[in-house]
PDB file of N, CA and C in Angstrom:
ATOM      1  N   UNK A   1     146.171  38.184-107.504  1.00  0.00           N
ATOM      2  CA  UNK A   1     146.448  38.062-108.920  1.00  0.00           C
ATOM      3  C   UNK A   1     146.305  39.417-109.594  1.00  0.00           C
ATOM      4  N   UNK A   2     147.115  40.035-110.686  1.00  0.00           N
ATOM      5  CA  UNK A   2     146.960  40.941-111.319  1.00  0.00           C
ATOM      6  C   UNK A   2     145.851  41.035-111.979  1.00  0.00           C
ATOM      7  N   UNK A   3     145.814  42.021-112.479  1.00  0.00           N
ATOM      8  CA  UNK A   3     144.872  42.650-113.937  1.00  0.00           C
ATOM      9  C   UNK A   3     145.214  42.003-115.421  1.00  0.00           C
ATOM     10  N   UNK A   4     144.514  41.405-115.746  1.00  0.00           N
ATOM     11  CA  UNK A   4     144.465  41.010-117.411  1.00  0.00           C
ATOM     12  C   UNK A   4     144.366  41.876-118.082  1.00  0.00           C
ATOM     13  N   UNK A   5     145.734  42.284-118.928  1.00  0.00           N
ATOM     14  CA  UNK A   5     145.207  43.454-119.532  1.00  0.00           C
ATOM     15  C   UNK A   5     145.236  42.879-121.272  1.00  0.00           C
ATOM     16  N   UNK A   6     143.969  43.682-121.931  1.00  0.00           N
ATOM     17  CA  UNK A   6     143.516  43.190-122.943  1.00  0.00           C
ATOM     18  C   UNK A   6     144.099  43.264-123.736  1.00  0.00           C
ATOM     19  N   UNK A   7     144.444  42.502-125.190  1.00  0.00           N
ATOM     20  CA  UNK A   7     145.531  42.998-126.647  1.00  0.00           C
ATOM     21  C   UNK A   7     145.123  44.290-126.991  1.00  0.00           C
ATOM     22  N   UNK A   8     145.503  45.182-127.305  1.00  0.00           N
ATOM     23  CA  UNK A   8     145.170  46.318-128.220  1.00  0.00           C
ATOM     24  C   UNK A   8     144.116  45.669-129.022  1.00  0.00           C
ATOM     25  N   UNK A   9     144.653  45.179-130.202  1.00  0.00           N
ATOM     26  CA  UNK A   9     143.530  44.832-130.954  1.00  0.00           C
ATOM     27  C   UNK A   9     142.138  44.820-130.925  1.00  0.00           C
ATOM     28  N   UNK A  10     141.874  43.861-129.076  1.00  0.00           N
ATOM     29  CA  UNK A  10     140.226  44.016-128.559  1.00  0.00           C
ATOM     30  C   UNK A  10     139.858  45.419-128.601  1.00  0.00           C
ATOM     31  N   UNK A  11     140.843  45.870-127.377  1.00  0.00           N
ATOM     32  CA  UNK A  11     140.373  47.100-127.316  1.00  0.00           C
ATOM     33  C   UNK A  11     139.751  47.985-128.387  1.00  0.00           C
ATOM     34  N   UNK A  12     140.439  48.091-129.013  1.00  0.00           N
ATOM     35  CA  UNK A  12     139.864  48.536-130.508  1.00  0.00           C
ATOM     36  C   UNK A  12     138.669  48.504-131.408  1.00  0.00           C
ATOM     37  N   UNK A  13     138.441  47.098-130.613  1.00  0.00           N
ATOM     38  CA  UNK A  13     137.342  46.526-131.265  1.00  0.00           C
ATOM     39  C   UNK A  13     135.840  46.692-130.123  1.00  0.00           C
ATOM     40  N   UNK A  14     136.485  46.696-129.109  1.00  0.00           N
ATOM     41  CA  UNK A  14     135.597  47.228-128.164  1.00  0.00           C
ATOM     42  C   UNK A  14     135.442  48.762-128.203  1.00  0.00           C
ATOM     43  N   UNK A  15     136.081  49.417-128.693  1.00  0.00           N
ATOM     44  CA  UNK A  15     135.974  51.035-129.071  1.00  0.00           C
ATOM     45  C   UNK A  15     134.916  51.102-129.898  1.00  0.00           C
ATOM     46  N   UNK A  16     135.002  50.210-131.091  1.00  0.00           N
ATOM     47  CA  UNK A  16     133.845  50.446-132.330  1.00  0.00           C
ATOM     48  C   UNK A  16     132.755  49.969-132.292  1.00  0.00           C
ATOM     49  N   UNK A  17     132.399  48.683-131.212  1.00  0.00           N
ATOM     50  CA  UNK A  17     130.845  48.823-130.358  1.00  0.00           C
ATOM     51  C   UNK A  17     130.855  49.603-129.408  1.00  0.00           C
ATOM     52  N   UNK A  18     131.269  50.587-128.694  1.00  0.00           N
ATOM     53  CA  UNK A  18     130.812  51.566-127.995  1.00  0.00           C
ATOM     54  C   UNK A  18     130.244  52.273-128.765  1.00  0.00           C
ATOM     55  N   UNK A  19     130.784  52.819-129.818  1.00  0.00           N
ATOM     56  CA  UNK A  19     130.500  54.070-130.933  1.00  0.00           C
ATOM     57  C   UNK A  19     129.460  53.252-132.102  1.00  0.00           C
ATOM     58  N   UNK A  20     128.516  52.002-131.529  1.00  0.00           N
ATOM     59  CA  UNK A  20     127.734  51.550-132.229  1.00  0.00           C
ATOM     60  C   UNK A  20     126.075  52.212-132.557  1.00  0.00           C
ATOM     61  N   UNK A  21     126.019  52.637-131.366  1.00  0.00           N
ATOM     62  CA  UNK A  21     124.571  53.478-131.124  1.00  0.00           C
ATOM     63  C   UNK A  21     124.766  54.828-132.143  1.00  0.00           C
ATOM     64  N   UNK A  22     126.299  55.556-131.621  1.00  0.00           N
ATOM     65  CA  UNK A  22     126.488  56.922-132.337  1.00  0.00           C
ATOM     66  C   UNK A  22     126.392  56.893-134.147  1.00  0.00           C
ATOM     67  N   UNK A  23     126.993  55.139-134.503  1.00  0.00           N
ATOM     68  CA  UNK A  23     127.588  55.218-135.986  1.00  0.00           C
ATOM     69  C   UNK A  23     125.972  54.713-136.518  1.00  0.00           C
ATOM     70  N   UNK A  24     125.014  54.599-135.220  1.00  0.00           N
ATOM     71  CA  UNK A  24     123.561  54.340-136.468  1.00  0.00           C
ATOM     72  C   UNK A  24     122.752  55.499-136.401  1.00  0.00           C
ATOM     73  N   UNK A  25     122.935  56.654-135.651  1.00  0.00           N
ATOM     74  CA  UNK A  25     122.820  58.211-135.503  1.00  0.00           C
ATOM     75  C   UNK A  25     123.108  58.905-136.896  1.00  0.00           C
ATOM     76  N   UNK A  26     124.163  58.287-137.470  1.00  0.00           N
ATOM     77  CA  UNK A  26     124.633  59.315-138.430  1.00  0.00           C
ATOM     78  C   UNK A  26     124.142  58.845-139.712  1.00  0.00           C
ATOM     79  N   UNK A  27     124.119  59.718-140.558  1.00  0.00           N
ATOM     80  CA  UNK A  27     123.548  59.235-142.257  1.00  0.00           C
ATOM     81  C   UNK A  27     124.251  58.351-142.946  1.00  0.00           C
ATOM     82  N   UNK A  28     124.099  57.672-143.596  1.00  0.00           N
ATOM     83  CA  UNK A  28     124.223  56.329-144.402  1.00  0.00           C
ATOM     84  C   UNK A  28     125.980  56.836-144.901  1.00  0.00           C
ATOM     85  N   UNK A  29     125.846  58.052-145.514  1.00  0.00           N
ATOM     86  CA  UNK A  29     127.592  57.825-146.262  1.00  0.00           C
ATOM     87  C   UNK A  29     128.142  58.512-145.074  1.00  0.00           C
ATOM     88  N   UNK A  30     128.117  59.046-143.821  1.00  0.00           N
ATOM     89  CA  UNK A  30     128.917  59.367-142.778  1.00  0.00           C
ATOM     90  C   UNK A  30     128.967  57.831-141.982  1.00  0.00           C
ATOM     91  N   UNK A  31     128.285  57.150-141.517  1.00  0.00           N
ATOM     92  CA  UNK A  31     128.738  55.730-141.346  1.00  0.00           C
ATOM     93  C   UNK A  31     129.830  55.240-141.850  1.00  0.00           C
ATOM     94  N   UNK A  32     129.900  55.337-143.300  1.00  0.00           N
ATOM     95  CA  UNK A  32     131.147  54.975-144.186  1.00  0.00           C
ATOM     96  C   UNK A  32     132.039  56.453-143.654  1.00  0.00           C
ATOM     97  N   UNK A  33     132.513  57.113-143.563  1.00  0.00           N
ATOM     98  CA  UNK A  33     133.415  57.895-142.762  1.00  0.00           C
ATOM     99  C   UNK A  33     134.019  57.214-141.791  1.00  0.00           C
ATOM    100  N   UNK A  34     133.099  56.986-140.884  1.00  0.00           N
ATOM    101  CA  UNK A  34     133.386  56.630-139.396  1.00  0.00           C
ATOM    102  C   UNK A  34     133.640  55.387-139.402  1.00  0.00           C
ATOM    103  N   UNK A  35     133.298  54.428-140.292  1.00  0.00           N
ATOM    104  CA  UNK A  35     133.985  52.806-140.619  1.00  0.00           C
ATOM    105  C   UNK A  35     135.268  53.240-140.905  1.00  0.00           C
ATOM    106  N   UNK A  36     135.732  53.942-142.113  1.00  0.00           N
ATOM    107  CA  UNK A  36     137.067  54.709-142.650  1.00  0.00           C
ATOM    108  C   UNK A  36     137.749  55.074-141.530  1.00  0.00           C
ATOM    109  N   UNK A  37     137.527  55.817-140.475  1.00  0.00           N
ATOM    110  CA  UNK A  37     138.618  56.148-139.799  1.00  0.00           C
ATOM    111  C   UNK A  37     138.933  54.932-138.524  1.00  0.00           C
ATOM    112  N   UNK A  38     137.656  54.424-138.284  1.00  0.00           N
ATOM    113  CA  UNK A  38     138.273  53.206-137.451  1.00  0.00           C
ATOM    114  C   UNK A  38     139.181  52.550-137.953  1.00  0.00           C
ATOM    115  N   UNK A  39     139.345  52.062-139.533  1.00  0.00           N
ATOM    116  CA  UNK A  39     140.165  51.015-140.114  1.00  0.00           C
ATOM    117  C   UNK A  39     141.555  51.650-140.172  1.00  0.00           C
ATOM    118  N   UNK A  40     141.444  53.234-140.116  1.00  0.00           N
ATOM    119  CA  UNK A  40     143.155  53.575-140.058  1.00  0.00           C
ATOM    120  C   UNK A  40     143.445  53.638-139.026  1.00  0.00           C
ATOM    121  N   UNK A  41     142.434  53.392-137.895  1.00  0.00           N
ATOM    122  CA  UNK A  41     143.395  53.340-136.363  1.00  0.00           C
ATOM    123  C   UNK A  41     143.936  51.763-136.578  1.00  0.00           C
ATOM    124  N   UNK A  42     143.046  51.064-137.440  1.00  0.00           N
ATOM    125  CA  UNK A  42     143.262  49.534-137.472  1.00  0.00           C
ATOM    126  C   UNK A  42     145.279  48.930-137.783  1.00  0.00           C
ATOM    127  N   UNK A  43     145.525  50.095-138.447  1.00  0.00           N
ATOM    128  CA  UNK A  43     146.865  50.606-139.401  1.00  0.00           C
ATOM    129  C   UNK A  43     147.986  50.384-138.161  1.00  0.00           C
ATOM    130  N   UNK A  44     147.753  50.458-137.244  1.00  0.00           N
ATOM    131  CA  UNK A  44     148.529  51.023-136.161  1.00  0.00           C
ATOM    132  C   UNK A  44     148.248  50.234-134.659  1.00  0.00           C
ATOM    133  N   UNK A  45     147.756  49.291-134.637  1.00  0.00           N
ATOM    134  CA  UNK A  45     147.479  48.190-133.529  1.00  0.00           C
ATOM    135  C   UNK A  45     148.860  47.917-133.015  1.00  0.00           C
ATOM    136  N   UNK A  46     149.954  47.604-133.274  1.00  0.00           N
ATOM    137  CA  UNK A  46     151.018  47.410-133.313  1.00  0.00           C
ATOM    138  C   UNK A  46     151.881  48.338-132.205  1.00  0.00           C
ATOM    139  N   UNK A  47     151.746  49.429-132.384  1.00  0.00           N
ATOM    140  CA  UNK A  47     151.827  50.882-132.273  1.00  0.00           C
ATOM    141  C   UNK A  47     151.291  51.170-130.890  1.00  0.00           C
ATOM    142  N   UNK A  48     150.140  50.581-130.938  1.00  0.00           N
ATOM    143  CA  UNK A  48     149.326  50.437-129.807  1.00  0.00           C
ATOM    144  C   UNK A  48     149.147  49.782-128.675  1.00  0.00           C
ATOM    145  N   UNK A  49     149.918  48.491-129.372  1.00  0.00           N
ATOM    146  CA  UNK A  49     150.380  47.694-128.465  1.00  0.00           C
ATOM    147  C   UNK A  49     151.720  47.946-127.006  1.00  0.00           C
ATOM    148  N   UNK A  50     152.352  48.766-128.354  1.00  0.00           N
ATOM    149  CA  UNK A  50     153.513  49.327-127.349  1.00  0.00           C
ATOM    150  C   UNK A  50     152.853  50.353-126.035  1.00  0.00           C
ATOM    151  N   UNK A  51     152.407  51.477-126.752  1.00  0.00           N
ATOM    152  CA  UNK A  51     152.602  52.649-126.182  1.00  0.00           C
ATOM    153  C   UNK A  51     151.049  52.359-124.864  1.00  0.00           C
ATOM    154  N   UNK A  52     150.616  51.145-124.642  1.00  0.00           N
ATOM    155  CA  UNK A  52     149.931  50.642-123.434  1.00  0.00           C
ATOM    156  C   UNK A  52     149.306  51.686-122.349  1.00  0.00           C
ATOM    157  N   UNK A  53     148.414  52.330-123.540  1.00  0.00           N
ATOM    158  CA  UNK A  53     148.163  53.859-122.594  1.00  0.00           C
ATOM    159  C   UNK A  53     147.033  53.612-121.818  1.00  0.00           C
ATOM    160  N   UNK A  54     146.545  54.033-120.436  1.00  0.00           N
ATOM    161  CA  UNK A  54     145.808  54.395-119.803  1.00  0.00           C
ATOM    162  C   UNK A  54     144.347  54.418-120.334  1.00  0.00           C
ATOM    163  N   UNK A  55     144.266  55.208-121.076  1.00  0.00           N
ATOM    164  CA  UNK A  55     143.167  55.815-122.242  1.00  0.00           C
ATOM    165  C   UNK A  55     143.569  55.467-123.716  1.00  0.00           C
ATOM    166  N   UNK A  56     142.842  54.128-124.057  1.00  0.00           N
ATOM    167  CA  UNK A  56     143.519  53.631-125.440  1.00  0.00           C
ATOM    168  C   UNK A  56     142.917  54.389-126.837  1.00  0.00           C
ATOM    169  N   UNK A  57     141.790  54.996-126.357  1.00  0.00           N
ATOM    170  CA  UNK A  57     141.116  56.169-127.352  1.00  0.00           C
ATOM    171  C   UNK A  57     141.912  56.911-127.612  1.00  0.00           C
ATOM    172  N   UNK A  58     143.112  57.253-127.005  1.00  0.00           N
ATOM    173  CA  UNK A  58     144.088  58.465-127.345  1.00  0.00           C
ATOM    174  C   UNK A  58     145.034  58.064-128.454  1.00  0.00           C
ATOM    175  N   UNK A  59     145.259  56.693-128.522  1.00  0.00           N
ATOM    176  CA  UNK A  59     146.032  56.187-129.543  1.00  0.00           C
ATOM    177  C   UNK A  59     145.340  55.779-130.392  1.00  0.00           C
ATOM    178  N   UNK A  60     144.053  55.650-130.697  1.00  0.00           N
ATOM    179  CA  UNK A  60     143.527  55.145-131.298  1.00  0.00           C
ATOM    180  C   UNK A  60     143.426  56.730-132.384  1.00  0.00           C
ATOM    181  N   UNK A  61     142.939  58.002-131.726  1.00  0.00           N
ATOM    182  CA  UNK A  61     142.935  58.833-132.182  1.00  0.00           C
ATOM    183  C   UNK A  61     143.908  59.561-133.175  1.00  0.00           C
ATOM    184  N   UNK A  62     145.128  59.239-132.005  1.00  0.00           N
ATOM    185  CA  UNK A  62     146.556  59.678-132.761  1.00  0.00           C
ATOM    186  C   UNK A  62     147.063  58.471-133.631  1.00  0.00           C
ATOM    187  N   UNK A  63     146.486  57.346-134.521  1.00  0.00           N
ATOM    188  CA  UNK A  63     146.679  56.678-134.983  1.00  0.00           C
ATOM    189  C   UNK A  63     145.944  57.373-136.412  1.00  0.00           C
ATOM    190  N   UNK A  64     145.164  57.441-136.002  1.00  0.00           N
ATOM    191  CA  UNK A  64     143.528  57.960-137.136  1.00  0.00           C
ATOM    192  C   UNK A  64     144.932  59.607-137.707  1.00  0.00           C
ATOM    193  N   UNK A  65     144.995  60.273-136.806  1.00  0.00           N
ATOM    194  CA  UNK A  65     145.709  61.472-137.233  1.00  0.00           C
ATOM    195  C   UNK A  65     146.838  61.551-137.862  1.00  0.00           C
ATOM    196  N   UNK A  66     147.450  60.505-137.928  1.00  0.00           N
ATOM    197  CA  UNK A  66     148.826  59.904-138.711  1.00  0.00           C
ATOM    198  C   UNK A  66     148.682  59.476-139.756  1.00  0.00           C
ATOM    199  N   UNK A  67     147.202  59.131-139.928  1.00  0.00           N
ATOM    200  CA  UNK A  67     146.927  58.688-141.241  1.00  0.00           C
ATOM    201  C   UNK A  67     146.369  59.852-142.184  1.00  0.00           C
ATOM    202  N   UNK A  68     145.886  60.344-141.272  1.00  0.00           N
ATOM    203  CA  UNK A  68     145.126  62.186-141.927  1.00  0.00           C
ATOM    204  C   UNK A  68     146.588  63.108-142.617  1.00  0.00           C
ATOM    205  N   UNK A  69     147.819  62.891-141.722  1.00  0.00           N
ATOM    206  CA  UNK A  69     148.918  63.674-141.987  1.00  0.00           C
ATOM    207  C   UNK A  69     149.705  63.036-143.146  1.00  0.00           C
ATOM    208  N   UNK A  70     149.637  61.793-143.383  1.00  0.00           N
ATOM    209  CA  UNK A  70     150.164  60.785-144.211  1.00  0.00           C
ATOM    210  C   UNK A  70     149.458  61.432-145.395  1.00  0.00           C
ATOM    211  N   UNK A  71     148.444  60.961-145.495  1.00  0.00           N
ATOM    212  CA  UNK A  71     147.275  61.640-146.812  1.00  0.00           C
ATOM    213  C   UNK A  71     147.487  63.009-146.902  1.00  0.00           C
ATOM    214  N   UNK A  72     147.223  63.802-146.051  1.00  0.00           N
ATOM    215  CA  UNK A  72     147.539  65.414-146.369  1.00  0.00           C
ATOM    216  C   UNK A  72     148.707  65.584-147.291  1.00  0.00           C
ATOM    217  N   UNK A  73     149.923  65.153-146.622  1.00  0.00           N
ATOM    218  CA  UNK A  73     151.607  65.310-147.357  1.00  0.00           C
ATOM    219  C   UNK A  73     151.706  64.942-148.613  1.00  0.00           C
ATOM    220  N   UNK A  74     150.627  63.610-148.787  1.00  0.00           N
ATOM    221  CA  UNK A  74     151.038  62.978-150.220  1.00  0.00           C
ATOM    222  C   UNK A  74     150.042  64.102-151.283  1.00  0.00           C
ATOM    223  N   UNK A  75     148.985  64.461-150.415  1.00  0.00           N
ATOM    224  CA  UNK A  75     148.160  65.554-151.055  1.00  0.00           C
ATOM    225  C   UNK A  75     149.123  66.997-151.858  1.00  0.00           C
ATOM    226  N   UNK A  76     149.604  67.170-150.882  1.00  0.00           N
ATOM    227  CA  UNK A  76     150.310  68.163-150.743  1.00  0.00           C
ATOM    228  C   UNK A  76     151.361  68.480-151.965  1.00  0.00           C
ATOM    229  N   UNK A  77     152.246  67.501-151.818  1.00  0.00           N
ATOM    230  CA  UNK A  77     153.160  66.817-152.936  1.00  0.00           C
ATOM    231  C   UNK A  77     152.735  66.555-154.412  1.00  0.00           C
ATOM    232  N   UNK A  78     151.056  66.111-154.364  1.00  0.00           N
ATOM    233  CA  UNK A  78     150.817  66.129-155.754  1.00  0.00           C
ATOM    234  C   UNK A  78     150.573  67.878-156.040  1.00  0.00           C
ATOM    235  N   UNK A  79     150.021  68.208-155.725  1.00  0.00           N
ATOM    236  CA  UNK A  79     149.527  69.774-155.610  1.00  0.00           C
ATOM    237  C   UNK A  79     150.825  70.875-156.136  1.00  0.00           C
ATOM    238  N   UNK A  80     151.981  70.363-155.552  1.00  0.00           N
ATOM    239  CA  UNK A  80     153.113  70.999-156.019  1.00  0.00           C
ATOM    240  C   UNK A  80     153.608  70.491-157.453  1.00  0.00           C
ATOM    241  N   UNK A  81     153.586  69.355-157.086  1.00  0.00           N
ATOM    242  CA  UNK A  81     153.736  68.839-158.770  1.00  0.00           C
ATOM    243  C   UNK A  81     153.356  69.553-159.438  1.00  0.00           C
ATOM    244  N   UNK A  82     151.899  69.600-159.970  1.00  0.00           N
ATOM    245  CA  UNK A  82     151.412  69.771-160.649  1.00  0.00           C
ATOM    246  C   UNK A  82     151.081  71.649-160.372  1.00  0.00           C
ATOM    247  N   UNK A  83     151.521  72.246-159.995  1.00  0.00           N
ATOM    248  CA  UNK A  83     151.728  73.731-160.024  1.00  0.00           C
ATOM    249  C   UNK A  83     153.057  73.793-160.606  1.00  0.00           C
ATOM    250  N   UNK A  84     154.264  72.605-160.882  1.00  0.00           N
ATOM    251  CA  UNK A  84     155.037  73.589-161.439  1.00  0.00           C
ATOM    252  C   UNK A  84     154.833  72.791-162.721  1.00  0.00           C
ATOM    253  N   UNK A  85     154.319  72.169-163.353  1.00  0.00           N
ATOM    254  CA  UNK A  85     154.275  71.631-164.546  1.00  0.00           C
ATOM    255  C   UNK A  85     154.178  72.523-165.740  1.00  0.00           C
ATOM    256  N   UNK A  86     154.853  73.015-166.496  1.00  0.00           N
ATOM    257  CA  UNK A  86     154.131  74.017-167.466  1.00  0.00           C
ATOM    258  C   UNK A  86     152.805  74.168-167.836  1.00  0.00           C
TER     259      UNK A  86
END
């Protein structure tokens, strides 16, 4: 019989109790960081589902970074705005 391989979704969720010991290491508003970026890998399960990688931390990562580049651009965009405004 084959290998059961798990939904993305678990996985995911099994990622953020691994990183349970590390996320009670860190100070009270970096916890809230590290909740924050799990929920934008959350963005992208879908995504994840497809690309059925080996190492699902890698998508999980490059999920988190799509969301960093998403936010940057829209950052970016206001920033110009508002430099050419009189």
């Amino acid at each position: 019989m084959g290998r059961t391989v798990l939904p993305f979704s678990q996985v995911l969720e099994q990622e953020v109790q691994e990183w349970r010991k590390f996320r009670r290491g860190l100070r009270k508003e970096d916890q809230q960081f590290l909740d924050r970026l799990f929920e934008k890998a959350r963005l992208h399960v879908q995504a994840g589902v497809y690309a059925s990688r080996p190492w699902p931390f890698e998508t999980i990562l490059i999920s988190i970074l799509i969301e960093h580049e998403k936010t940057l651009a829209e950052l970016r965009e206001r920033l110009r705005s508002l430099e050419e405004k009189p």
